[in-house]
Each structure stands twice: as structure tokens, then as C-alpha cells.
N, C-alpha and C. Protein backbone atom coordinates (compact mmCIF):
# COMPACT_ATOMS: atom_id res chain seq x y z
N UNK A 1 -1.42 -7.48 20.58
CA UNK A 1 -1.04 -6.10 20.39
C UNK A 1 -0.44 -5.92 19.00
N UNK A 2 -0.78 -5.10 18.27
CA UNK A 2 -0.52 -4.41 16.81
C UNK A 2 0.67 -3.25 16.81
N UNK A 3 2.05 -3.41 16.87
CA UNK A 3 2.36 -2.05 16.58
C UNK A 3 2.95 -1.89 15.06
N UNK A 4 2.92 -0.95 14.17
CA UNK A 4 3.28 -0.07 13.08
C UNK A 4 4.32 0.33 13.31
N UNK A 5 5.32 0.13 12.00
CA UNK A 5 6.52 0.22 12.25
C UNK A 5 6.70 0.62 10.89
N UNK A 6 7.70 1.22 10.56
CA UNK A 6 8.90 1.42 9.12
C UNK A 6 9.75 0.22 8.96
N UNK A 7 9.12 -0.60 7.97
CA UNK A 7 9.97 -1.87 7.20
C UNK A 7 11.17 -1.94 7.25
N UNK A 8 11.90 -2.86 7.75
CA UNK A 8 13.58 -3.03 7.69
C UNK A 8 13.58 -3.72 6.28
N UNK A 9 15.15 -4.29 5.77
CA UNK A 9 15.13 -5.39 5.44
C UNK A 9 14.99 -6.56 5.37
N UNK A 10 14.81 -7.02 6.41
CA UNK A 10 14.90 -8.38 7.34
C UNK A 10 13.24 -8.71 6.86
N UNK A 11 12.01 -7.61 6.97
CA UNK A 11 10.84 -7.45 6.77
C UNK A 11 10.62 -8.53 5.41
N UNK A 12 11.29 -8.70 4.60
CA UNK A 12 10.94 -9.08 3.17
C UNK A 12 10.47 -10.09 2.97
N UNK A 13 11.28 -11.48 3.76
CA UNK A 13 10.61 -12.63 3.91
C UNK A 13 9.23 -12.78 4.22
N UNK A 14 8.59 -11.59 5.54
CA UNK A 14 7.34 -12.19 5.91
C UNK A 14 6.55 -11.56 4.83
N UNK A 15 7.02 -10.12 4.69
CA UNK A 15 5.93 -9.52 3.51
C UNK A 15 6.10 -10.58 2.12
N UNK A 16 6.76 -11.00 1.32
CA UNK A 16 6.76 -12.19 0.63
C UNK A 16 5.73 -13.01 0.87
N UNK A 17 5.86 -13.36 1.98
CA UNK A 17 5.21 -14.71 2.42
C UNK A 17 3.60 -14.30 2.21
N UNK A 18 3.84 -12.65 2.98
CA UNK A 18 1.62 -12.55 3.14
C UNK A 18 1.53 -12.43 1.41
N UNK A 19 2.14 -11.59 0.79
CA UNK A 19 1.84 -11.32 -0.53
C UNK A 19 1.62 -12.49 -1.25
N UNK A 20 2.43 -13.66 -1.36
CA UNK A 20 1.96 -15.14 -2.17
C UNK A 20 1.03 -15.22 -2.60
N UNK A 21 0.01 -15.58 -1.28
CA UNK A 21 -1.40 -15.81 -1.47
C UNK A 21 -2.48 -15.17 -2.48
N UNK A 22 -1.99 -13.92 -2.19
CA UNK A 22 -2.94 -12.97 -2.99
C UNK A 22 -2.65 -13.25 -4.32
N UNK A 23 -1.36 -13.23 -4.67
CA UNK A 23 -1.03 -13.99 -6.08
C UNK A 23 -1.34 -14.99 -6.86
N UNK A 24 -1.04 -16.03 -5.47
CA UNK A 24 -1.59 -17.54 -6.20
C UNK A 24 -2.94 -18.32 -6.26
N UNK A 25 -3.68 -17.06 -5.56
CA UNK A 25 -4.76 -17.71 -5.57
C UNK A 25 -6.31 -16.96 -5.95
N UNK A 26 -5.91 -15.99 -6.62
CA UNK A 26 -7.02 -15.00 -6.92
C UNK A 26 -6.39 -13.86 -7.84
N UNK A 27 -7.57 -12.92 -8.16
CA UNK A 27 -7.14 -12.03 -8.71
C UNK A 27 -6.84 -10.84 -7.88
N UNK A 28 -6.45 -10.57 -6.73
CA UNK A 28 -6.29 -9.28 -6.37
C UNK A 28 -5.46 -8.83 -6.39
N UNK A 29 -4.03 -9.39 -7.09
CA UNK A 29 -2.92 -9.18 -7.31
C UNK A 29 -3.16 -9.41 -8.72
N UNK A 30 -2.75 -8.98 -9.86
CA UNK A 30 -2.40 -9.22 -11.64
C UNK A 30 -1.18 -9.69 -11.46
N UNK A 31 0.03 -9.92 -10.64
CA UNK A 31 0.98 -10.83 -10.70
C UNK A 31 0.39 -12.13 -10.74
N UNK A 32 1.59 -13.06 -11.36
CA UNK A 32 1.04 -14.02 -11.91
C UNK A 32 2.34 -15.32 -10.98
N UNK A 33 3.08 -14.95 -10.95
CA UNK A 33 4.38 -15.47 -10.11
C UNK A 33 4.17 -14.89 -8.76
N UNK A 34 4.70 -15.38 -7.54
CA UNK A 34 4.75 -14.70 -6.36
C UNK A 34 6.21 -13.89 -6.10
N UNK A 35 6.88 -12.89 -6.30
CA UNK A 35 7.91 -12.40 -5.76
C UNK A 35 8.87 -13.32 -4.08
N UNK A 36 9.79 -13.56 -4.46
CA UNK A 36 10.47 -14.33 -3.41
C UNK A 36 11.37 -13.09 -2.81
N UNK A 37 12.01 -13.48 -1.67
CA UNK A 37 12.14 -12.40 -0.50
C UNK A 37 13.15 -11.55 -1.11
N UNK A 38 14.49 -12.10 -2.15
CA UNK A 38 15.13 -10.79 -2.73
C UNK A 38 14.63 -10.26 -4.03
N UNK A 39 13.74 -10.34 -4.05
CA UNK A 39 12.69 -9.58 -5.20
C UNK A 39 12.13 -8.68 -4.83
N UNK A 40 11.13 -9.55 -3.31
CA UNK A 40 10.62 -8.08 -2.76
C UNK A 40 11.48 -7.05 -1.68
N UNK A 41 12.93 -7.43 -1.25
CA UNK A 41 13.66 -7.01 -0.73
C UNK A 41 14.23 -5.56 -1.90
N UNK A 42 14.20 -6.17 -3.00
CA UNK A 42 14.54 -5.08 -4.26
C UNK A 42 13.68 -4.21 -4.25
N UNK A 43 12.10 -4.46 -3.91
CA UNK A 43 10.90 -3.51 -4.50
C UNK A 43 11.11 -2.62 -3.14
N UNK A 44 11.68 -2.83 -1.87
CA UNK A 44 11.45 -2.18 -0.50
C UNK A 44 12.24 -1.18 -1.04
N UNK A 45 13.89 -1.73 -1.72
CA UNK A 45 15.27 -0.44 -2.03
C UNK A 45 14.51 0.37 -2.51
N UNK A 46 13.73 -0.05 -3.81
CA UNK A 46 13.61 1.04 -5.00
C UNK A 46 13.04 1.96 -4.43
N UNK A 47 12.27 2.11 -3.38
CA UNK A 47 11.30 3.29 -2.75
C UNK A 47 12.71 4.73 -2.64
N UNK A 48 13.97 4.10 -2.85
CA UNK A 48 14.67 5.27 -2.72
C UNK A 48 14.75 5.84 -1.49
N UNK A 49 14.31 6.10 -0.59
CA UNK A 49 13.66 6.56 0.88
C UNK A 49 13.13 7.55 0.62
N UNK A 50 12.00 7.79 -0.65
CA UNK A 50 11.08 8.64 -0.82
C UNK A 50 10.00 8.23 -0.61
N UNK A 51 9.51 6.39 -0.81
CA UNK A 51 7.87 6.49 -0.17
C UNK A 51 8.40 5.37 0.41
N UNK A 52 7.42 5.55 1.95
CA UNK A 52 7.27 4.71 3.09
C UNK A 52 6.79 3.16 2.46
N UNK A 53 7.39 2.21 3.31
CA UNK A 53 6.69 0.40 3.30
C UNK A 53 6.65 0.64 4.83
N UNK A 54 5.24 0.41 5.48
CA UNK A 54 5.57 0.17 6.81
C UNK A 54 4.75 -1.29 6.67
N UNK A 55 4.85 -1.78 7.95
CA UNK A 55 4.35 -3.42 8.54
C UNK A 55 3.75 -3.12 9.96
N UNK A 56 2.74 -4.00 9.92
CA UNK A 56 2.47 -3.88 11.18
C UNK A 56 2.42 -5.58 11.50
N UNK A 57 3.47 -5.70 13.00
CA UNK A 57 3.35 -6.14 13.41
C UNK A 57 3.05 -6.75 14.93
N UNK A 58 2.55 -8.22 15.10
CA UNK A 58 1.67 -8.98 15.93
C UNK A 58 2.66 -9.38 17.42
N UNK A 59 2.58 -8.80 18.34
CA UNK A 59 2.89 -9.26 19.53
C UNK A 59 4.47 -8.38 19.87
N UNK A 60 5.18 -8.83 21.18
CA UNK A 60 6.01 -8.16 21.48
C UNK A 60 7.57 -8.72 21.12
N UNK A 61 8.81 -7.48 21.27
CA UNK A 61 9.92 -7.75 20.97
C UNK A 61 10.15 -8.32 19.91
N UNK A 62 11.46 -8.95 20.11
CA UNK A 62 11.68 -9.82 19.07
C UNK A 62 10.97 -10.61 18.33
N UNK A 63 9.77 -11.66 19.32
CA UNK A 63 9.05 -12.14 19.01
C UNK A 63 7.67 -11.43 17.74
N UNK A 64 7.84 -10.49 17.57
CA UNK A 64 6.99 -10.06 17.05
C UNK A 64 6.85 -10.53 15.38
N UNK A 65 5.76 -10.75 14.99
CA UNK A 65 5.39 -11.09 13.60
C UNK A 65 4.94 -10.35 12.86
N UNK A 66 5.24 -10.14 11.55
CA UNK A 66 4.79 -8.76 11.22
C UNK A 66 3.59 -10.10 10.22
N UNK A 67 2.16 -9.01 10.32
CA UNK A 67 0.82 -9.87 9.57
C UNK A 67 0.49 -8.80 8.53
N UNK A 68 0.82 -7.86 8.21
CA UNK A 68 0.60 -6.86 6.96
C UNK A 68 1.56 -5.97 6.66
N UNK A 69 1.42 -5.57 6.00
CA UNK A 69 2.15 -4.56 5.19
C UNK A 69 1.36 -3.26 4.03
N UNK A 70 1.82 -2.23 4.26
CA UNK A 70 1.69 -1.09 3.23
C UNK A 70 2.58 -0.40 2.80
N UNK A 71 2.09 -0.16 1.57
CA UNK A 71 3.14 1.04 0.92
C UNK A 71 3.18 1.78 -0.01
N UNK A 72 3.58 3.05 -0.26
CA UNK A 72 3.28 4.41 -1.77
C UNK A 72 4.35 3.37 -2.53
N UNK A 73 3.87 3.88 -3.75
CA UNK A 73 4.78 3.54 -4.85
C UNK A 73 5.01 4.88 -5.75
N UNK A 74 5.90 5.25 -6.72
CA UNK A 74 5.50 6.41 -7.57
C UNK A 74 4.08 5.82 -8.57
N UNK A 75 3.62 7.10 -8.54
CA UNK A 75 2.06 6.58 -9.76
C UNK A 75 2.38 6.58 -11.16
N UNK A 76 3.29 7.22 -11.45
CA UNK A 76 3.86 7.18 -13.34
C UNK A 76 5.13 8.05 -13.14
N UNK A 77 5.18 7.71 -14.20
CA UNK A 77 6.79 7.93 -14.33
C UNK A 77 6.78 9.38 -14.55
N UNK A 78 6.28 10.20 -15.39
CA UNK A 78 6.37 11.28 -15.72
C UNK A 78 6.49 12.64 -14.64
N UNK A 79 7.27 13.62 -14.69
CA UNK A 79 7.86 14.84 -13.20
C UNK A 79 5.97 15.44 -13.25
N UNK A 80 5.46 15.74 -13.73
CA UNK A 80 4.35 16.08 -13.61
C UNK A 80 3.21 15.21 -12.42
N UNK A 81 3.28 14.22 -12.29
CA UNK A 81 2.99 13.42 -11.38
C UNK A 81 3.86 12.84 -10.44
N UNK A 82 4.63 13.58 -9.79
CA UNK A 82 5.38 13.60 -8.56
C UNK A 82 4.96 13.88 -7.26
N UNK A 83 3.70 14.54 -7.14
CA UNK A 83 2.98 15.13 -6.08
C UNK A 83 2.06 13.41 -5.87
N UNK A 84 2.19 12.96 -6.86
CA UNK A 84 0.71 11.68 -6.50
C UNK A 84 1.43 10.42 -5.93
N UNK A 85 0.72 9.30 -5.34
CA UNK A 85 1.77 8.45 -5.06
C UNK A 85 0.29 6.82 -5.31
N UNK A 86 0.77 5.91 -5.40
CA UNK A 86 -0.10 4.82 -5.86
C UNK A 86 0.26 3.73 -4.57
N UNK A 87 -0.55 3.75 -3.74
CA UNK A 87 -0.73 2.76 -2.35
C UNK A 87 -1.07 1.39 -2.48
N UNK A 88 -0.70 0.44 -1.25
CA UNK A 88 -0.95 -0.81 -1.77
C UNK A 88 -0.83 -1.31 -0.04
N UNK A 89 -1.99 -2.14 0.11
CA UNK A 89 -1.91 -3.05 1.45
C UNK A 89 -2.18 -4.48 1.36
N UNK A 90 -1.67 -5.36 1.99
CA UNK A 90 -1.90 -6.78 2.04
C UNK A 90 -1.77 -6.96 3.81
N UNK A 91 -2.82 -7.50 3.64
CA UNK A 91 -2.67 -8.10 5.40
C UNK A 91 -2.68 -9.68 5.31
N UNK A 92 -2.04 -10.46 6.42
CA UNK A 92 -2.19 -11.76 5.98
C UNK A 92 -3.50 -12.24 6.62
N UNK A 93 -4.32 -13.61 6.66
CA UNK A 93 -5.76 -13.89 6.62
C UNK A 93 -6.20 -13.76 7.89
N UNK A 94 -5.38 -14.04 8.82
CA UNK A 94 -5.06 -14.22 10.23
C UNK A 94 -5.36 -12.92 11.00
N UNK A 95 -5.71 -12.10 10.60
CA UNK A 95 -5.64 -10.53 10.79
C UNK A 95 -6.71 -9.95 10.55
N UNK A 96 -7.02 -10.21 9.07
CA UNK A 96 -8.23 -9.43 8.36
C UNK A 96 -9.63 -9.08 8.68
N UNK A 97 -10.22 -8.42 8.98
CA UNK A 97 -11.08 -7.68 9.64
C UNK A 97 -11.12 -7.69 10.82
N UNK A 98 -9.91 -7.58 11.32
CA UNK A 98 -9.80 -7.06 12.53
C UNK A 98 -9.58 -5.56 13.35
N UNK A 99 -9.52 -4.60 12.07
CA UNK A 99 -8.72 -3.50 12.24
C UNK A 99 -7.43 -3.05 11.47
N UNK A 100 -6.98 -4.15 11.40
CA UNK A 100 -5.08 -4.11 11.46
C UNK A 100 -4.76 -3.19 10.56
N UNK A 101 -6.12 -3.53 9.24
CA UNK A 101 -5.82 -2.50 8.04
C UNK A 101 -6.18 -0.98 7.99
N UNK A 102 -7.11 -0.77 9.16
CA UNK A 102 -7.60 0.45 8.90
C UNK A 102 -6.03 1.03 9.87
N UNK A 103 -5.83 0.55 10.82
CA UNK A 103 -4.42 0.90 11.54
C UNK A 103 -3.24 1.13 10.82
N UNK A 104 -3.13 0.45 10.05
CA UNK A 104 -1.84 0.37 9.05
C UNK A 104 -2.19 1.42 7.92
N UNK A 105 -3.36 1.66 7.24
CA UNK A 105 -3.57 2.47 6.38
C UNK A 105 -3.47 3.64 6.56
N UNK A 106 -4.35 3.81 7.83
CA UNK A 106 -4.99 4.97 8.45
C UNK A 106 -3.18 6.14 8.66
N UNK A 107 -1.96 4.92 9.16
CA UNK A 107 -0.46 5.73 9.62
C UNK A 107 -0.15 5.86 7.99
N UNK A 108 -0.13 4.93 7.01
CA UNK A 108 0.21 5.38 5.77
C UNK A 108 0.46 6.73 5.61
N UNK A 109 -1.09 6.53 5.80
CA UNK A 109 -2.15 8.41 4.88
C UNK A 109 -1.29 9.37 5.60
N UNK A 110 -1.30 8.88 7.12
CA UNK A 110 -0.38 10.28 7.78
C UNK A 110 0.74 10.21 7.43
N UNK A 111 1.38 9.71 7.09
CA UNK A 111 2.67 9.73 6.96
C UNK A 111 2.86 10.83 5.41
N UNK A 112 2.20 9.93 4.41
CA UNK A 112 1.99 10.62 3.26
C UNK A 112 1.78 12.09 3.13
N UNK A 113 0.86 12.57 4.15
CA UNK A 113 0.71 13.81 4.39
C UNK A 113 1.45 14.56 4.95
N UNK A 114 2.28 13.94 5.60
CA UNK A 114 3.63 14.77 6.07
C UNK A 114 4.81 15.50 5.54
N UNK A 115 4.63 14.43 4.20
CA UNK A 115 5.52 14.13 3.11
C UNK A 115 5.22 15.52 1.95
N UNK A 116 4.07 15.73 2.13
CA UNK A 116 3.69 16.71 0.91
C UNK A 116 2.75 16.01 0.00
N UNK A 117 2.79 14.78 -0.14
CA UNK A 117 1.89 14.33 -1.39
C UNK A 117 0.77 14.93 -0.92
N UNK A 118 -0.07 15.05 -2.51
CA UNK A 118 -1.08 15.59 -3.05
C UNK A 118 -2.38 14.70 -2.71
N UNK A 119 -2.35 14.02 -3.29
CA UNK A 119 -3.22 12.59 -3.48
C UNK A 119 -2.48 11.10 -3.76
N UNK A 120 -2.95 10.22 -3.36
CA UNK A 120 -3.36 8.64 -3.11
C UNK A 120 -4.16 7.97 -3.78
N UNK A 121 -3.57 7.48 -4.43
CA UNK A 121 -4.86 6.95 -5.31
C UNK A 121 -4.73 4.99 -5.30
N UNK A 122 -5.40 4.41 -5.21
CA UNK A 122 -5.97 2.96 -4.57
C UNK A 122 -6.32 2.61 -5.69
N UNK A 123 -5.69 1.34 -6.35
CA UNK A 123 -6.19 0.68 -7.90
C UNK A 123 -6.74 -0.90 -7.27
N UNK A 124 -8.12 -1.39 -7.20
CA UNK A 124 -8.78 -2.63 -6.43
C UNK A 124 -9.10 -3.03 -7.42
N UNK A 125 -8.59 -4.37 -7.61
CA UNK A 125 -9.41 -5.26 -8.95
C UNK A 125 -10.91 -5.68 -8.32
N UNK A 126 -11.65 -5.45 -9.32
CA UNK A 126 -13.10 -6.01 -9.08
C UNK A 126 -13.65 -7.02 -9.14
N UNK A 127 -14.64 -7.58 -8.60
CA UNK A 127 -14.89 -7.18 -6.99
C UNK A 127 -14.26 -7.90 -6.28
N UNK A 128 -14.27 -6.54 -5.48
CA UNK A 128 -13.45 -6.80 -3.75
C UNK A 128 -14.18 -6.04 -2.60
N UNK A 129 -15.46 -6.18 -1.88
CA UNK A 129 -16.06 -5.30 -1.24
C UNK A 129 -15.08 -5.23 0.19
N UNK A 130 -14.08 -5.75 0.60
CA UNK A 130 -13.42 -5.56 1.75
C UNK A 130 -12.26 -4.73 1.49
N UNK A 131 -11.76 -4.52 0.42
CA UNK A 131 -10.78 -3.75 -0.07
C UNK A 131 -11.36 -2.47 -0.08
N UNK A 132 -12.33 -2.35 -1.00
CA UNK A 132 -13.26 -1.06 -1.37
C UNK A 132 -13.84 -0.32 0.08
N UNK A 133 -13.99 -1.26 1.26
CA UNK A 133 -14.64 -0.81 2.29
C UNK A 133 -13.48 -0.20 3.48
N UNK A 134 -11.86 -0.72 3.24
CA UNK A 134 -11.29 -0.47 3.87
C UNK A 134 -10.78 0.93 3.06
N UNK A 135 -10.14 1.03 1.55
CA UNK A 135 -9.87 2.23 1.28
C UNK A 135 -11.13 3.09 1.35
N UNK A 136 -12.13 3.30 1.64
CA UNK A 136 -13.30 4.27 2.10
C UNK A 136 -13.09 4.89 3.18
N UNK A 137 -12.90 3.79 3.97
CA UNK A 137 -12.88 4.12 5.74
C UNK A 137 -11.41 5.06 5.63
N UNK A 138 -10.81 5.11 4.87
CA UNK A 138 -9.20 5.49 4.93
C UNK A 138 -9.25 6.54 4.03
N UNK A 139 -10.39 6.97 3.52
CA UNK A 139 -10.47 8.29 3.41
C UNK A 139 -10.52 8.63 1.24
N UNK A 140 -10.16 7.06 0.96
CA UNK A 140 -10.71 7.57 -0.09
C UNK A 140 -11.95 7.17 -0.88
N UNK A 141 -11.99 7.83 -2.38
CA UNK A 141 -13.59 8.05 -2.92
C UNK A 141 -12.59 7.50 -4.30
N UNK A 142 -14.31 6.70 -4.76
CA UNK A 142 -14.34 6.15 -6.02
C UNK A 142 -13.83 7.60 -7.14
N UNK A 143 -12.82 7.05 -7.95
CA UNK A 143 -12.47 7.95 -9.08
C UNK A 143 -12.90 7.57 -10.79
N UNK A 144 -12.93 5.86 -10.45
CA UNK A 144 -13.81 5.48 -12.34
C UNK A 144 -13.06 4.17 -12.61
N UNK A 145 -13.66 3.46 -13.11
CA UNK A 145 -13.03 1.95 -13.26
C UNK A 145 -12.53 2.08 -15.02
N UNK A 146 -11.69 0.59 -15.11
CA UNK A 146 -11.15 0.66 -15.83
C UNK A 146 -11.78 -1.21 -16.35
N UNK A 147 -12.33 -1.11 -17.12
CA UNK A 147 -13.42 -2.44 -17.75
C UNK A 147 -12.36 -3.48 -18.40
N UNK A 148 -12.39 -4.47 -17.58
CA UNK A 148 -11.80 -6.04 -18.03
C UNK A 148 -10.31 -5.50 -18.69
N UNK A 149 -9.53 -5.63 -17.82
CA UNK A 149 -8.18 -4.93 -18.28
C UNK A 149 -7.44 -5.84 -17.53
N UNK A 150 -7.46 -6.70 -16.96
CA UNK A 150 -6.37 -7.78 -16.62
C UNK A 150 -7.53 -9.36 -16.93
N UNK A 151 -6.28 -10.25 -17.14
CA UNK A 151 -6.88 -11.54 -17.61
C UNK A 151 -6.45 -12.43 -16.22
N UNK A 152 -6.68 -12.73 -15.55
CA UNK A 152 -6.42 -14.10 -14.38
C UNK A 152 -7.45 -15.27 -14.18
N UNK A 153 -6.37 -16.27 -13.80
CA UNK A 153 -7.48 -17.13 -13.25
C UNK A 153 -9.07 -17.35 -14.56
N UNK A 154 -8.63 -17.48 -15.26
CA UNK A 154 -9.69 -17.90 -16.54
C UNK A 154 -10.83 -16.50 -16.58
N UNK A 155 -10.65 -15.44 -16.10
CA UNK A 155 -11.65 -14.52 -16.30
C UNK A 155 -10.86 -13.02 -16.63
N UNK A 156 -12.02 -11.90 -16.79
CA UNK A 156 -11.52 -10.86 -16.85
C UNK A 156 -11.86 -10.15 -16.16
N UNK A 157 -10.93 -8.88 -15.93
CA UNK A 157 -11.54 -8.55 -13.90
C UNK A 157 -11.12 -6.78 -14.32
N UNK A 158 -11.78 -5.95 -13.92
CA UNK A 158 -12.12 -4.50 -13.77
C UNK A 158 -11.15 -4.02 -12.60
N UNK A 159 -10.49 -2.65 -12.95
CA UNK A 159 -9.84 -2.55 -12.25
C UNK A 159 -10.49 -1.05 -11.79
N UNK A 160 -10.89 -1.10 -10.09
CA UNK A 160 -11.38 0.46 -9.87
C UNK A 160 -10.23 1.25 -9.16
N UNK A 161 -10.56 2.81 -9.30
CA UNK A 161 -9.14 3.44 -8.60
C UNK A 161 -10.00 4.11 -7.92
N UNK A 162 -9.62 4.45 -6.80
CA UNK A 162 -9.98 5.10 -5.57
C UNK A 162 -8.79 6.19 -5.34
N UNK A 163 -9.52 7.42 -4.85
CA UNK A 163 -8.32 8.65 -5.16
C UNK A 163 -8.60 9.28 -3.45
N UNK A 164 -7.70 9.44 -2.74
CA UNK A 164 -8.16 10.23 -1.17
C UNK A 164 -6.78 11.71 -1.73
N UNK A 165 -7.73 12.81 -1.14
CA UNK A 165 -7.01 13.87 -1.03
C UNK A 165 -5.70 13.80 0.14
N UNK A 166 -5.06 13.98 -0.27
CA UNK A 166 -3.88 14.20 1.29
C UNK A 166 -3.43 15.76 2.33
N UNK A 167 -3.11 16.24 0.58
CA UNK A 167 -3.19 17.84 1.02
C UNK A 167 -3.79 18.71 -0.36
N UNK A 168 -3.58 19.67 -0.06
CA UNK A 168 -4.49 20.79 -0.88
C UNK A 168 -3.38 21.18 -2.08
N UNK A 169 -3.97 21.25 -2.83
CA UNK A 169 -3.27 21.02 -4.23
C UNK A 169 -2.90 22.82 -4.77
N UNK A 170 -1.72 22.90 -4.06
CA UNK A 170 -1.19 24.25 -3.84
C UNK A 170 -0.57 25.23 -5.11
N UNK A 171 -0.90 25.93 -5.35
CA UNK A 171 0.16 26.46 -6.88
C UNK A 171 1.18 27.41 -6.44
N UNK A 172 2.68 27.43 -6.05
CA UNK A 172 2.84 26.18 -6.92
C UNK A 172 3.10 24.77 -5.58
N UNK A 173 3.16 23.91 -6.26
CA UNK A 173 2.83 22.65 -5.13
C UNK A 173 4.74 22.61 -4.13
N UNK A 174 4.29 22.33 -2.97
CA UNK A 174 5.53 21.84 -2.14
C UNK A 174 5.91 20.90 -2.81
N UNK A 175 7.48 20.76 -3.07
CA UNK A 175 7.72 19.27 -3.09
C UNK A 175 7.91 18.25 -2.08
N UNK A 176 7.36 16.95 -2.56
CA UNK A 176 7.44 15.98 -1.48
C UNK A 176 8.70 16.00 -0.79
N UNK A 177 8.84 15.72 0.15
CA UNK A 177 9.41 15.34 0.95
C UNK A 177 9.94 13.39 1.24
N UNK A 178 11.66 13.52 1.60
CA UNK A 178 11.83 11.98 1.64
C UNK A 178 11.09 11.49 2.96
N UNK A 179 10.27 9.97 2.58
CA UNK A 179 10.15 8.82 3.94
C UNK A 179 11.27 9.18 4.93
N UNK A 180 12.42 8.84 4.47
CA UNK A 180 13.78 8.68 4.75
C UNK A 180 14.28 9.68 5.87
N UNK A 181 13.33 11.23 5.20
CA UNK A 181 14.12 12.74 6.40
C UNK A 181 12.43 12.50 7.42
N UNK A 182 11.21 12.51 6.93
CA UNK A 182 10.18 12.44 7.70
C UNK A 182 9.78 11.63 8.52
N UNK A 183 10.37 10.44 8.34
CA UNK A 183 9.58 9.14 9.22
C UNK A 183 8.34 8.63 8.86
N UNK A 184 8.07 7.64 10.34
CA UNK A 184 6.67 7.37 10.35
C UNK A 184 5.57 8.26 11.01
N UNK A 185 4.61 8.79 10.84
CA UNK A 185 3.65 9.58 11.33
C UNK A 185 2.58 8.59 11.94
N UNK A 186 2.22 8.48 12.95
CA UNK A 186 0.96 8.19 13.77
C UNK A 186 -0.12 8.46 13.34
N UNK A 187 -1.36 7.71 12.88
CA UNK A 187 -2.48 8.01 12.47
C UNK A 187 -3.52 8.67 13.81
């Protein structure tokens, strides 16, 4: 059983742990170091309780393991891009195409939309056809790549962004809304 949850602190160690991999052993991360648990315990604060980290985790109670994780980030710094938010999922291997991600993504997006954001936009280093196939299913569309712009692992790797609408791009726009007052939303 899979349930989706809003990230505690306590969360950091396992999300640490799934994130490593992706780090140390490929390019689908451009980190080059793996973040250790009060690093990524820092990246959970900074969300401010304006964008959601949820986890989904594997089995019941206490016992439960969390095997992925998602989460908005701000997309740039600038007040003009406050409506947009820049998403990110890692599931650990144990999981992966099983669903877990379209489950975990799928509550993201709602959540996001609850929130007010505008658009979502998905940055996948290339190639990744399981990444590309899960942000599709989750609602978003190719927006334009960005040609050999990170160096890893002895090569150079393309970075594509994928953009999903959330809500309707209003004049003048709602402002978002905190994670923090909205919660988690059910996909």
C-alpha cells in the first residue's frame, strides 16, 4: 500500500538516501556531491511553507517507508515569476514503474493547483524516456530543450523543460497561496 503524505522533518534521511543514487551514478541529477540529511533537511525549510515536498510512502504505520519524493521549488528569483513553480520527483528503484510516480505527481499537480500556481514546468536531462513519459502522463507538454548545458560523467547532456498548465493565467493573476494554509490535495 502507497500512501502520500506532506514531508516532515524526520523525512530527510530517506529522501537523502533515494536522491544519492541519482547523483552518483548518472546524469539525471547535475549535482555532483550527494546532499546528506541536514542539507536536504535545509532544502525541505527553505520551501518557507509556500511549496509542498510530499513522499510517498510504502506500507503501514510507523512501519512505513517512504520510496519517493516530490516537490515545487521557486522557478527564478525574479516577483514576475511567482505564479510559476519548478517540480522535481525521485522515486527510489524499488518502486519505479510501478505507479508510485504518477500517484505522487499526479497529488503534486493538485495540490499546486490549489495553491494558485500558474504553471509547472519539469527540467529532464536528456535522455530519459521514463521521466519524459511520466511528466506527460502528469499532464505536461514539451516546451524546448536547452543543447549540452551540463557536463557529467565524461559527457554532455541536454536539458528538456516540460511546462503543464495548472490554472488559467488570469489578469490580474491570484496570488499563490501558502503549502503551509492549503495542505495536501488528493489527485
Amino acid at each position: 500500500m502507497i500512501a502520500i503524505r506532506a514531508a516532515a522533518p524526520a523525512d530527510a534521511a530517506p529522501i537523502a538516501a533515494i536522491y544519492a543514487p541519482h547523483v552518483l551514478s548518472g546524469t539525471v541529477s547535475f549535482e555532483t556531491e550527494a546532499p546528506d540529511m541536514p542539507q536536504m533537511r535545509q532544502r525541505m525549510a527553505a520551501s518557507d511553507g509556500l511549496y509542498p515536498w510530499l513522499v510517498a510512502a510504502s506500507g503501514a504505520g510507523e512501519d512505513a517507508a517512504v520510496v519517493g519524493y516530490a516537490y515545487a521549488a521557486r522557478f527564478r528569483e525574479r516577483a514576475a515569476y511567482r505564479f510559476v513553480v519548478e517540480t522535481s520527483i525521485y522515486l527510489a528503484s524499488s518502486v519505479q514503474r510501478q505507479g508510485v510516480g504518477r500517484l505522487l505527481y499526479g497529488t503534486l499537480i493538485a495540490t499546486l493547483r490549489a495553491q494558485s500556481f500558474t504553471q509547472a514546468i519539469g527540467a529532464i536531462a536528456l535522455p530519459n524516456d521514463r521521466s519524459v513519459a511520466l511528466h506527460e502522463a502528469a499532464g505536461f507538454r514539451r516546451a524546448g530543450t536547452y543543447r549540452e548545458v551540463g557536463y557529467k560523467q565524461g559527457q554532455w547532456v541536454d536539458v528538456g523543460f516540460w511546462q503543464c498548465e495548472l490554472n488559467e493565467s488570469m489578469v490580474p493573476p491570484a496570488e499563490p497561496r501558502r503549502f503551509a494554509d492549503v495542505g495536501m490535495v488528493r489527485a
